[in-house]
C-alpha atoms as a PDB file:
ATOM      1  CA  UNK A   1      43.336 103.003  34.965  1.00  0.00           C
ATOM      2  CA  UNK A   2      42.905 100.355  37.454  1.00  0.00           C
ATOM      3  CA  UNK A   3      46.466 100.370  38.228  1.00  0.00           C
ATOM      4  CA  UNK A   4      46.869 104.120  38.260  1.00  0.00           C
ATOM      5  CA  UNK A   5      44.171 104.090  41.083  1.00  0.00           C
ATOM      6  CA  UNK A   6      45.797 100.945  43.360  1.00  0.00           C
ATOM      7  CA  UNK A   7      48.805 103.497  43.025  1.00  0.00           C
ATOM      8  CA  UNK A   8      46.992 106.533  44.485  1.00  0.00           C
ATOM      9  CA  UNK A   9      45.468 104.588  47.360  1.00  0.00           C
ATOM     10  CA  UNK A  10      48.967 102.993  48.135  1.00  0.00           C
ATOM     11  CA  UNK A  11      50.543 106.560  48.177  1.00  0.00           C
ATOM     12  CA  UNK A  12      47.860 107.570  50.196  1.00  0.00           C
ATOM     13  CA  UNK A  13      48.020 105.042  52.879  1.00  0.00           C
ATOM     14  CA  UNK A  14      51.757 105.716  53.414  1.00  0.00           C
ATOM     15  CA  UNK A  15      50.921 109.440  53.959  1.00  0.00           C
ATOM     16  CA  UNK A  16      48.766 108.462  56.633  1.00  0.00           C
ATOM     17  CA  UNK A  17      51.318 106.359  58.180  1.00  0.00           C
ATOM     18  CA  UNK A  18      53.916 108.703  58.027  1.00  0.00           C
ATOM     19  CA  UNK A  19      52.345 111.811  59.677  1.00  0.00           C
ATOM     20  CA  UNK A  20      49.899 110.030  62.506  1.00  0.00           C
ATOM     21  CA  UNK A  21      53.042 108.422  64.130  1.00  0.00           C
ATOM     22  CA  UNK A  22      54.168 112.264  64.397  1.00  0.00           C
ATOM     23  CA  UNK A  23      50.977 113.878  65.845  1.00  0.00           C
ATOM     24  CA  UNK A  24      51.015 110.717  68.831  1.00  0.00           C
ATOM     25  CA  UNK A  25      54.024 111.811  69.489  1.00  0.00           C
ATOM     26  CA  UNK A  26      53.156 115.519  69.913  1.00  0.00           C
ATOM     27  CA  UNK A  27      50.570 114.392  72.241  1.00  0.00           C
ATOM     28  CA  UNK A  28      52.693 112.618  74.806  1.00  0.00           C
ATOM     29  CA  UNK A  29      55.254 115.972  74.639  1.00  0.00           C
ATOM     30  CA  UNK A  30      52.501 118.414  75.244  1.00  0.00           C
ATOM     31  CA  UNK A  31      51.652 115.918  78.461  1.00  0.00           C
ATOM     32  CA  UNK A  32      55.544 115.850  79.566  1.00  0.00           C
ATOM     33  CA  UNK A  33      55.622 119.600  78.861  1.00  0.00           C
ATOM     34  CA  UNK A  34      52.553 120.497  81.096  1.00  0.00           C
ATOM     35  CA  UNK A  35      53.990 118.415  83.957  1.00  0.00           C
ATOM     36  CA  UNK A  36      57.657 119.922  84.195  1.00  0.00           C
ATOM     37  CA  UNK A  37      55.686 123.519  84.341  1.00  0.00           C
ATOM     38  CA  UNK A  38      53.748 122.495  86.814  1.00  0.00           C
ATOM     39  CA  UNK A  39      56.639 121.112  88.254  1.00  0.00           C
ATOM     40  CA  UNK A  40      58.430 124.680  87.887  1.00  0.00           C
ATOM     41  CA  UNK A  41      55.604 126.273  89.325  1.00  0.00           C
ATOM     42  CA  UNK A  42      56.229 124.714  92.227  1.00  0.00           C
ATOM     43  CA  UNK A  43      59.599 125.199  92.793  1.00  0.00           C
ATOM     44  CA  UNK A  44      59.011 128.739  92.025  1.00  0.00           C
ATOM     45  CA  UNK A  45      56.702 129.272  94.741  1.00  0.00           C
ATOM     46  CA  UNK A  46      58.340 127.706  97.430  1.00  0.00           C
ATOM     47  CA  UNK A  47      61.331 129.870  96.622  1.00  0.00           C
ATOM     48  CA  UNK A  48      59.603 133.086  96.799  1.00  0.00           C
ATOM     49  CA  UNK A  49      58.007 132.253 100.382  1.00  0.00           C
ATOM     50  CA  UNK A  50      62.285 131.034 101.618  1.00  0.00           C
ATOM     51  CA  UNK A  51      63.143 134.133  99.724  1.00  0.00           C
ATOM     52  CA  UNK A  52      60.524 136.066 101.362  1.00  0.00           C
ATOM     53  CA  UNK A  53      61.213 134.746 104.680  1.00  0.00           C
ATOM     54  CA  UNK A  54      64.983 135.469 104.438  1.00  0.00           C
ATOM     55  CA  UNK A  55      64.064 138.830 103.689  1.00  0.00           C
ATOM     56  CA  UNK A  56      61.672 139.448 106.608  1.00  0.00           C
ATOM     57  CA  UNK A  57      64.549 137.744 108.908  1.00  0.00           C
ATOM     58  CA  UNK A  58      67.117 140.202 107.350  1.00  0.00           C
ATOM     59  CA  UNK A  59      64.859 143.324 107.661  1.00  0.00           C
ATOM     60  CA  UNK A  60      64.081 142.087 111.417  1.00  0.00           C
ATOM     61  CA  UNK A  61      67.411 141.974 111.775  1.00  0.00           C
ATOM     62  CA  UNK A  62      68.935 145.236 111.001  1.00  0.00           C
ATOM     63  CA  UNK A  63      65.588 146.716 112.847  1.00  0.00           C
ATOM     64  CA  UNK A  64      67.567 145.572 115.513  1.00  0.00           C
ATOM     65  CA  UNK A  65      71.010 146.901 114.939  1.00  0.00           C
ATOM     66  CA  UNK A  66      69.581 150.461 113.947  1.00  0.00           C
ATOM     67  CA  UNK A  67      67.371 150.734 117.012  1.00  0.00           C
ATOM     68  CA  UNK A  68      70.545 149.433 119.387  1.00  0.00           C
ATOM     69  CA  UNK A  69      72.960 151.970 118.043  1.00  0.00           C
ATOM     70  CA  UNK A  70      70.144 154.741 118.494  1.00  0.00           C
ATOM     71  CA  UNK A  71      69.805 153.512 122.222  1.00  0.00           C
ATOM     72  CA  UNK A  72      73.882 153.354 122.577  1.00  0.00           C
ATOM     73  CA  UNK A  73      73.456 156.917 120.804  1.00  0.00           C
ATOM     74  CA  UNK A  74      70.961 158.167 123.228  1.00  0.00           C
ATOM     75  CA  UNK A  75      72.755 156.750 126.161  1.00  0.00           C
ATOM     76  CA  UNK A  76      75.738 157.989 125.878  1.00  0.00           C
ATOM     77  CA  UNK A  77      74.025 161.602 125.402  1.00  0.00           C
ATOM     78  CA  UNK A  78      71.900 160.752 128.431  1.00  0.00           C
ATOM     79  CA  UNK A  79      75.445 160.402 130.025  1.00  0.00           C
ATOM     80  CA  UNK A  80      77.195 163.633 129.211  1.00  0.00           C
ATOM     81  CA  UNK A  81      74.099 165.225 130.043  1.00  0.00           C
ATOM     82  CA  UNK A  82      73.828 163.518 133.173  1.00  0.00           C
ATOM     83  CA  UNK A  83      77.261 164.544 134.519  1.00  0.00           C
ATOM     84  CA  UNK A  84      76.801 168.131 133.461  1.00  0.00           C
ATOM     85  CA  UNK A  85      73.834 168.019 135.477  1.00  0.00           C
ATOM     86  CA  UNK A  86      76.050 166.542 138.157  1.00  0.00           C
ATOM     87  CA  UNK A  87      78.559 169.303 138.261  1.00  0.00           C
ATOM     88  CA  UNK A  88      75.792 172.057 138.204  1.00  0.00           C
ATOM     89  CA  UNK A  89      74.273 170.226 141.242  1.00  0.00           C
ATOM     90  CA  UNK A  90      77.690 170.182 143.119  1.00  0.00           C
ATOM     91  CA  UNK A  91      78.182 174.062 141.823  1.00  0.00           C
ATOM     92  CA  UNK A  92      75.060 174.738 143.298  1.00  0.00           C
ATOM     93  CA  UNK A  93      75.983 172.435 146.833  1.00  0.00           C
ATOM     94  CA  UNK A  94      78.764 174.388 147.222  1.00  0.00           C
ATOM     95  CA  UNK A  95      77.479 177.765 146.357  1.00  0.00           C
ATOM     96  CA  UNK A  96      74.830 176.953 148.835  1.00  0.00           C
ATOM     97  CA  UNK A  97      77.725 175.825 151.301  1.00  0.00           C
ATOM     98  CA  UNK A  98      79.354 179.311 151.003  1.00  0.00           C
ATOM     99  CA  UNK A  99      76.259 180.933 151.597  1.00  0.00           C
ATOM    100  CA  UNK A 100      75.643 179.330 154.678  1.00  0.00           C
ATOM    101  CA  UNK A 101      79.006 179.832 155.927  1.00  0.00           C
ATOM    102  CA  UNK A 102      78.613 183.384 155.032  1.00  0.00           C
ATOM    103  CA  UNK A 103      75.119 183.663 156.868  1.00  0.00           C
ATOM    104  CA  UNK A 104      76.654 182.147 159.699  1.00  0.00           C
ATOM    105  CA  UNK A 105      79.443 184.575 159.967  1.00  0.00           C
ATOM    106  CA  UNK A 106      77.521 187.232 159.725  1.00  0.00           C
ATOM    107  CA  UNK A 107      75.350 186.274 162.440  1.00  0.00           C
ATOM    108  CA  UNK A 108      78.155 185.792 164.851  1.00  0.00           C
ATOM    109  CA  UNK A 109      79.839 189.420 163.926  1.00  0.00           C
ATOM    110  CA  UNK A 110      79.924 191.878 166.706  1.00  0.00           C
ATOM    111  CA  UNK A 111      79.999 195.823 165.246  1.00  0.00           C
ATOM    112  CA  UNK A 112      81.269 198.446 168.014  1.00  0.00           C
ATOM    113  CA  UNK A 113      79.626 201.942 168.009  1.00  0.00           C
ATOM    114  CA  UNK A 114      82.799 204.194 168.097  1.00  0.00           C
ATOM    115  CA  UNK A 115      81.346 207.844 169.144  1.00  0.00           C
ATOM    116  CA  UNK A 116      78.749 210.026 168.463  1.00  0.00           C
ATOM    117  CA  UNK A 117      79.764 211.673 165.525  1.00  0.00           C
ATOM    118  CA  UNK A 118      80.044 207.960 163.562  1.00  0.00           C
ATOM    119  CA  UNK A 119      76.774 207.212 165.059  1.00  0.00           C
ATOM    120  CA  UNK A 120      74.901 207.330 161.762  1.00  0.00           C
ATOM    121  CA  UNK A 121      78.010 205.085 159.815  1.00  0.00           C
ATOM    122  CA  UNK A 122      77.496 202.549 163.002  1.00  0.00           C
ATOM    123  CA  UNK A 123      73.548 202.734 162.344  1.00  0.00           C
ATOM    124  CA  UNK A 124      74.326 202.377 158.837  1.00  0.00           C
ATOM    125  CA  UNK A 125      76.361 199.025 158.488  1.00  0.00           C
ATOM    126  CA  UNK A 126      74.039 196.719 160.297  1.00  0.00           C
ATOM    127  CA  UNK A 127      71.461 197.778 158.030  1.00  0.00           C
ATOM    128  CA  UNK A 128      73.707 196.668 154.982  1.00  0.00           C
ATOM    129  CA  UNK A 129      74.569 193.583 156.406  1.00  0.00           C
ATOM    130  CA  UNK A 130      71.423 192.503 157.084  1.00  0.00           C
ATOM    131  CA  UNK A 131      70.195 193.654 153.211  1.00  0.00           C
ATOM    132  CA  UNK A 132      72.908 191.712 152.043  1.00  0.00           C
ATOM    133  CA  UNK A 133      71.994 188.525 154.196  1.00  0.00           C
ATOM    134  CA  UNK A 134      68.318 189.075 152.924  1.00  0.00           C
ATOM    135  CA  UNK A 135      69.546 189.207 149.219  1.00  0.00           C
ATOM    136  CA  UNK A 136      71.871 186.205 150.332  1.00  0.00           C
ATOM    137  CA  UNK A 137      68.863 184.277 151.942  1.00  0.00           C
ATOM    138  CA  UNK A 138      66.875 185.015 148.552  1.00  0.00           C
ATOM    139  CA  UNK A 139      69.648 183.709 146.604  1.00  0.00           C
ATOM    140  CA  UNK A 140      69.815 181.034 148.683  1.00  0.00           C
ATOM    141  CA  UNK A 141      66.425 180.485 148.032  1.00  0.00           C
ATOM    142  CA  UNK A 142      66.297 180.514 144.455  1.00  0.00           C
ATOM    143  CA  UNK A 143      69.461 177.853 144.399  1.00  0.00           C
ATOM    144  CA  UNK A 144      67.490 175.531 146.527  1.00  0.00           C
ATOM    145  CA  UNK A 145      65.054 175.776 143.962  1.00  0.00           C
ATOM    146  CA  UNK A 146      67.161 175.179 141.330  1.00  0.00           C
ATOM    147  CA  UNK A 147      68.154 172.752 142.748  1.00  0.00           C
ATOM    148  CA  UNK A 148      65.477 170.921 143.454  1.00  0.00           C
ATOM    149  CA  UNK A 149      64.442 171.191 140.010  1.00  0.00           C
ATOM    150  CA  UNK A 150      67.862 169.949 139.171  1.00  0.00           C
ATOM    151  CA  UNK A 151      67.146 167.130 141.468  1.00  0.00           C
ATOM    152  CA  UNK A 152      63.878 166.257 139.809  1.00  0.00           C
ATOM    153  CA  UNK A 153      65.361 166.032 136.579  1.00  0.00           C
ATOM    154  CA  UNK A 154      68.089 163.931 137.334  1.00  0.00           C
ATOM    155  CA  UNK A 155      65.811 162.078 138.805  1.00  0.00           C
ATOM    156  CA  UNK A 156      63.870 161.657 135.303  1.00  0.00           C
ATOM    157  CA  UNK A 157      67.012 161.087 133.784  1.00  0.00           C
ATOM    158  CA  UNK A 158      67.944 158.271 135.881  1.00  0.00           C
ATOM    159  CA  UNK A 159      64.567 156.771 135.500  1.00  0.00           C
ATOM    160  CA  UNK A 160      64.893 157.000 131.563  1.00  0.00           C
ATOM    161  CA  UNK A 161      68.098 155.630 131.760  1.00  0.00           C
ATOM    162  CA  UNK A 162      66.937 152.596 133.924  1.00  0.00           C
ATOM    163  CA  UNK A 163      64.533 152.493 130.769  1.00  0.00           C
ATOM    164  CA  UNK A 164      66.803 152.391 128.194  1.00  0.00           C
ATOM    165  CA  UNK A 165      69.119 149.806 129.896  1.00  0.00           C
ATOM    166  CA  UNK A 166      66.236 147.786 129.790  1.00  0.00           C
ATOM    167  CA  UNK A 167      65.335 148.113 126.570  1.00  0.00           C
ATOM    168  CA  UNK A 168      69.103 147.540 125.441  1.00  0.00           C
ATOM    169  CA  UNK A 169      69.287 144.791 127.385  1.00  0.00           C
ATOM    170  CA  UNK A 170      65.891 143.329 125.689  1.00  0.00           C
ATOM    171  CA  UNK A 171      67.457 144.312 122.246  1.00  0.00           C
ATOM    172  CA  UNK A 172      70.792 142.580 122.842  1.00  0.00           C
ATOM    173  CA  UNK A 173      68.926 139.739 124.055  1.00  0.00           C
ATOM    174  CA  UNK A 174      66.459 139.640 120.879  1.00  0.00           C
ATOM    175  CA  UNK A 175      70.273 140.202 118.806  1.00  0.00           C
ATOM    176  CA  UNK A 176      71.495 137.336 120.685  1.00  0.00           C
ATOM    177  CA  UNK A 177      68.386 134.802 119.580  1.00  0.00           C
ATOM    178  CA  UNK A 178      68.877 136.388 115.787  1.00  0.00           C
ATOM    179  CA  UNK A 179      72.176 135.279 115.979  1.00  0.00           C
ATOM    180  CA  UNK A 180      71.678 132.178 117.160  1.00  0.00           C
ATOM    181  CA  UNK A 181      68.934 131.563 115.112  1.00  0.00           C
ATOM    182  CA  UNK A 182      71.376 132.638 112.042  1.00  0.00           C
ATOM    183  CA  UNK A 183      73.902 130.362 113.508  1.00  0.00           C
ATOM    184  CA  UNK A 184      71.431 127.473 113.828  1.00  0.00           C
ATOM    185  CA  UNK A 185      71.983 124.396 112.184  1.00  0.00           C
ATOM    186  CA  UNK A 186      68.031 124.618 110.995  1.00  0.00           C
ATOM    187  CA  UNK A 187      69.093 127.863 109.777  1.00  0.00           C
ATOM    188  CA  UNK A 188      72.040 126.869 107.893  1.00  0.00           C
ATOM    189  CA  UNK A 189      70.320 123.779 106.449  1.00  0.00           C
ATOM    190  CA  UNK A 190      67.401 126.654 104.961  1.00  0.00           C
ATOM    191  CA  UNK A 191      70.030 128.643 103.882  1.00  0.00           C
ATOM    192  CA  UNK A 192      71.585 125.709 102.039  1.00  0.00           C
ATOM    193  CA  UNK A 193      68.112 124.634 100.581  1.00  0.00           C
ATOM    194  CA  UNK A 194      67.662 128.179  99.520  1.00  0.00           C
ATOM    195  CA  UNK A 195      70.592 127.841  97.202  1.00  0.00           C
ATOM    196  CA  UNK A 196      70.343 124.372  96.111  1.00  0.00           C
ATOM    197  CA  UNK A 197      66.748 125.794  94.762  1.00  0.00           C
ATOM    198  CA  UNK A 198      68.211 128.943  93.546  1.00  0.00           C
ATOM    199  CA  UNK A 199      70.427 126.571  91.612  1.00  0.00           C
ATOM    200  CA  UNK A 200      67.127 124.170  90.678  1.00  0.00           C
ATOM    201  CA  UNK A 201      65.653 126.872  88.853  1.00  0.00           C
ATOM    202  CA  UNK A 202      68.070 128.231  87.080  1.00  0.00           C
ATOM    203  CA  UNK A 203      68.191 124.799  85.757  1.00  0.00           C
ATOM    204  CA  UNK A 204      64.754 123.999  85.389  1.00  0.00           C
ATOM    205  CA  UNK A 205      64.404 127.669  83.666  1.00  0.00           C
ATOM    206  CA  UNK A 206      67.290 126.515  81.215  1.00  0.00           C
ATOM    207  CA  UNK A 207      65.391 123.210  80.444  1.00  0.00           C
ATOM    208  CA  UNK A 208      62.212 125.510  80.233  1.00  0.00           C
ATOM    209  CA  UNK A 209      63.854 127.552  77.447  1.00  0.00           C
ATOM    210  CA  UNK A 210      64.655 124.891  75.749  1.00  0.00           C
ATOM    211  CA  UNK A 211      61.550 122.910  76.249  1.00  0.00           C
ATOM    212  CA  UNK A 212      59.785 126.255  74.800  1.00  0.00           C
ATOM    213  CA  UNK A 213      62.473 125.681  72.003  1.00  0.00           C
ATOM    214  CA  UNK A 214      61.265 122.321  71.160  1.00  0.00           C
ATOM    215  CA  UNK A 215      57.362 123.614  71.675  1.00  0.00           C
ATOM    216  CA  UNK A 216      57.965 126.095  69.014  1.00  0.00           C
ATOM    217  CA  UNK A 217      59.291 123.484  66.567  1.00  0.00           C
ATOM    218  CA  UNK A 218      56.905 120.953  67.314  1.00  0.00           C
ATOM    219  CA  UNK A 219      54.007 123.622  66.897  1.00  0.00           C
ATOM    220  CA  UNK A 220      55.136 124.672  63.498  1.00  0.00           C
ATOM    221  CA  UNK A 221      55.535 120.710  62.820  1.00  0.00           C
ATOM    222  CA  UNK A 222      51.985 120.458  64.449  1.00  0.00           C
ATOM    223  CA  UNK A 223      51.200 122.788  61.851  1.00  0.00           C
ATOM    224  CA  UNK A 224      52.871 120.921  59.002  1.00  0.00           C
ATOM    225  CA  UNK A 225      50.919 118.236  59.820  1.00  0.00           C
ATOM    226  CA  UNK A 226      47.591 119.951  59.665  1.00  0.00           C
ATOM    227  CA  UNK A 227      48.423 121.768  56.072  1.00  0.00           C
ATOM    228  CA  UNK A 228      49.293 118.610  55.081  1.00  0.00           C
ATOM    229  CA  UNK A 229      46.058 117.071  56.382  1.00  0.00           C
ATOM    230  CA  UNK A 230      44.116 119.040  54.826  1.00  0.00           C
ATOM    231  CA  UNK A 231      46.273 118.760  51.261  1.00  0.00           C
ATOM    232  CA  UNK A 232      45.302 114.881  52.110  1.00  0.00           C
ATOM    233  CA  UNK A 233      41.573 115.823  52.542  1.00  0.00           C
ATOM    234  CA  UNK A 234      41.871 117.682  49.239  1.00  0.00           C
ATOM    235  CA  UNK A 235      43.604 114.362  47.426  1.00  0.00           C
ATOM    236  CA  UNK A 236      41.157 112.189  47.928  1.00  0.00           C
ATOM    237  CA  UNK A 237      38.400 114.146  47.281  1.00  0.00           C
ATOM    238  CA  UNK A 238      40.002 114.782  44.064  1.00  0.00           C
ATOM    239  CA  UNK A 239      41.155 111.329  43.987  1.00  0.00           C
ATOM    240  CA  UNK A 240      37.396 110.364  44.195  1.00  0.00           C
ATOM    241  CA  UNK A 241      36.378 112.561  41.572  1.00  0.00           C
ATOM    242  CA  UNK A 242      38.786 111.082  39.688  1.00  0.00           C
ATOM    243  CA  UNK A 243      37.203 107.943  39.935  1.00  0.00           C
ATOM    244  CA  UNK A 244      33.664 108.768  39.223  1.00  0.00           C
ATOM    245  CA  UNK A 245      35.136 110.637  36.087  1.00  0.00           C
ATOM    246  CA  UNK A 246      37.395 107.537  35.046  1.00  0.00           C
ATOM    247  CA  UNK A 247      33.818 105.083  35.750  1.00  0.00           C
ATOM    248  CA  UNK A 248      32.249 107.743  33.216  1.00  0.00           C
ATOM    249  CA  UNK A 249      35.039 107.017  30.825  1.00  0.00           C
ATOM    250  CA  UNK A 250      35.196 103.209  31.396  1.00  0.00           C
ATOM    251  CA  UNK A 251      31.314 102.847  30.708  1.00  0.00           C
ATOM    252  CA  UNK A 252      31.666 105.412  27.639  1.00  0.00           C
ATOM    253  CA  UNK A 253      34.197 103.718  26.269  1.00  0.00           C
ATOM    254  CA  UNK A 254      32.799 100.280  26.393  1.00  0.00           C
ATOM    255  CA  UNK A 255      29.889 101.933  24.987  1.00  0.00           C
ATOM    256  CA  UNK A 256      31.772 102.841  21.713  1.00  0.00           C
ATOM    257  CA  UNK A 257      33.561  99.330  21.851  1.00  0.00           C
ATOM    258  CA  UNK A 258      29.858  97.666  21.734  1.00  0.00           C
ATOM    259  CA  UNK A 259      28.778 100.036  18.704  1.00  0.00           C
ATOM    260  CA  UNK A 260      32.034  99.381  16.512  1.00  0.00           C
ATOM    261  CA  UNK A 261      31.460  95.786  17.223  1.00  0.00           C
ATOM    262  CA  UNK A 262      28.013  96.246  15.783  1.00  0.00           C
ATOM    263  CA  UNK A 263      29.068  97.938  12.877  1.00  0.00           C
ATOM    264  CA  UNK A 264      31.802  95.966  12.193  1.00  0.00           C
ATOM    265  CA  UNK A 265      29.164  92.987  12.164  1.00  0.00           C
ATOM    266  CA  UNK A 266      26.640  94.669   9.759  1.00  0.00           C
ATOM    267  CA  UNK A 267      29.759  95.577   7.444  1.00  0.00           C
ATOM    268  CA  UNK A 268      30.622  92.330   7.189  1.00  0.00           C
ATOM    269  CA  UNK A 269      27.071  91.407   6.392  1.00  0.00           C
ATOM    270  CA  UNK A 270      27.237  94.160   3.730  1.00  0.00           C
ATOM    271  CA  UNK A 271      30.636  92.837   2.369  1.00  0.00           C
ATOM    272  CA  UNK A 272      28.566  90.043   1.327  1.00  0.00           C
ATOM    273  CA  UNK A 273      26.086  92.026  -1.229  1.00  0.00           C
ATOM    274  CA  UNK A 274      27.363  93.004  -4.772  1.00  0.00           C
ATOM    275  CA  UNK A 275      27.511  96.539  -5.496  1.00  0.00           C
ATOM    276  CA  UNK A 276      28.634  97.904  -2.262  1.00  0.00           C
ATOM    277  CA  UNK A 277      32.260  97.422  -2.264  1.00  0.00           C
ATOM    278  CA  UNK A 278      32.859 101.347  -2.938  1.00  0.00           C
ATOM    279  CA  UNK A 279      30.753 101.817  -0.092  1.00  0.00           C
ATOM    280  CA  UNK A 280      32.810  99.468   2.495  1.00  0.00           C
ATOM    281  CA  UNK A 281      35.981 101.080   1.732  1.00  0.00           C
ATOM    282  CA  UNK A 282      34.539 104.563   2.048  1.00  0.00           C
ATOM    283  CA  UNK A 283      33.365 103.380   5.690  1.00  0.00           C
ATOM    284  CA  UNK A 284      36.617 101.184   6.409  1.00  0.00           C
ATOM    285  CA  UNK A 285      38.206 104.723   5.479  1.00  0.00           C
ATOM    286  CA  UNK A 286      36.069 106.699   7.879  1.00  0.00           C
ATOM    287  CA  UNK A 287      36.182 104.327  10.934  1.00  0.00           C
ATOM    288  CA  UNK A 288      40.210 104.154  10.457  1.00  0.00           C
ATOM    289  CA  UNK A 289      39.872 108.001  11.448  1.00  0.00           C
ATOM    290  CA  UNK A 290      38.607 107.303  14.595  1.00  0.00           C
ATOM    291  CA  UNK A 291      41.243 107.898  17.527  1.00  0.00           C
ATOM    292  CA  UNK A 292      43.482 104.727  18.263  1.00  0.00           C
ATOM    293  CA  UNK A 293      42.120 104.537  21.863  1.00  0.00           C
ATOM    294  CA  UNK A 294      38.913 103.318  20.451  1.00  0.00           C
ATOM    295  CA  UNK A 295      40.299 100.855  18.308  1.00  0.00           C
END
């Protein structure tokens, strides 16, 4: 019995040694593991801010180029619209020119009375001319005001146009710094981080995965070790009922040891007195029945 319990306790102090070593070692991964996600965390966020500044350039940037192509748009509408306006004017100037070179013609025209009987015709004509050089002052009129309006409004276009020029020329400027600033050395050293940290986490996300891998192992080891544990717990509590029971045995035992011995000794005392040899044998009979552990 002795034996059988320096055996247990042996057993059971390998165990131990054999699954601590394991859980220390889970310890110091969990510690490793928390650092390289911080560590991922970080390289995470300072990509998205270069990713979201690239973006914001890039967005800034075609801003640009759509708004300069609507001004080149506009400008060259501005143009056509502006030489039509052009010709109309110089439509108008010399419409006005003939008109004036009519008016003066008619002022310097001379119309004979002939006799008495084409009095009323002669009467007539002057009357016509000068309705016609009324209508042809009125028409006059209303082309001066036409063109005046004209006038005003090229006016406005011109003005808009100055406008736009200098808000192309602002745009083209602000395209200019863009491209410079895409051209930059600063720039390209960004761009190159960008990728060498595009690159970074792909890597670190690999490792990650496979960190997560090993996590997942090491968890269901983790929980090897507690099952485990707790059959351990469950051992030596049986192990020290086991104990107490084999104690109970040991002293029960030695108990029946101490009463054969005192039988033995009054049976040999008895062997001594005649007449009860029958009786010895009967009892040498019955104590041989007893189990052989007692013995």
């Amino acid at each position: 019995c002795c034996c059988c319990c320096c055996c247990c306790c042996c057993c059971w102090y390998k165990f131990i040694l054999h699954f601590y070593p394991s859980a220390f070692l889970l310890g110091s991964w969990r510690q490793n593991s928390s650092n390289s996600e911080v560590e991922v965390m970080n390289l995470r966020a300072g990509l998205s801010d270069l990713h979201l500044k690239h973006k914001s350039l890039v967005r800034e940037l075609r801003k640009h180029q759509d708004t300069d192509v609507k001004n080149k748009a506009e400008l060259r509408y501005l143009q056509v619209e502006l030489e039509s306006t052009i010709r109309e004017l110089e439509d108008s100037n010399n419409k006005l020119a003939a008109l004036k070179a009519e008016k003066d013609a008619t002022k310097g025209t001379f119309f004979p009375v002939l006799n008495l009987g084409s009095k009323q015709v002669a009467n007539d004509r002057p009357g016509d001319k000068q309705k016609d050089l009324q209508d042809m002052e009125s028409a006059l009129k209303e082309s001066m005001a036409q063109s005046s309006f004209r006038l005003q409004e090229l006016k406005r276009l011109y003005e808009e146009r100055i406008d736009i020029l200098k808000k192309l020329s602002n745009l083209q400027g602000t395209l200019k710094n863009v491209k410079s600033i895409s051209s930059s050395r600063a720039f390209k050293l960004v761009k190159e981080e960008l990728e060498k940290c595009k690159a970074d986490v792909i890597q670190y996300q690999a490792l990650f995965e496979k960190l997560q891998v090993e996590k997942d192992k090491l968890l269901w080891k983790e929980r090897e070790v507690n099952v485990r544990n707790d059959l351990g717990d469950v051992f030596r509590r049986s192990l020290t009922t086991a104990n107490s029971r084999i104690e109970e045995l040991e002293t029960e035992i030695q108990r029946q040891t101490d009463e054969r011995k005192l039988i033995e000794t009054k049976l040999e005392e008895a062997s001594k007195e005649p007449g009860r040899k029958e009786i010895i044998s009967n009892f040498k009979e019955f104590v041989s029945s007893f189990p052989e552990d007692m013995n």
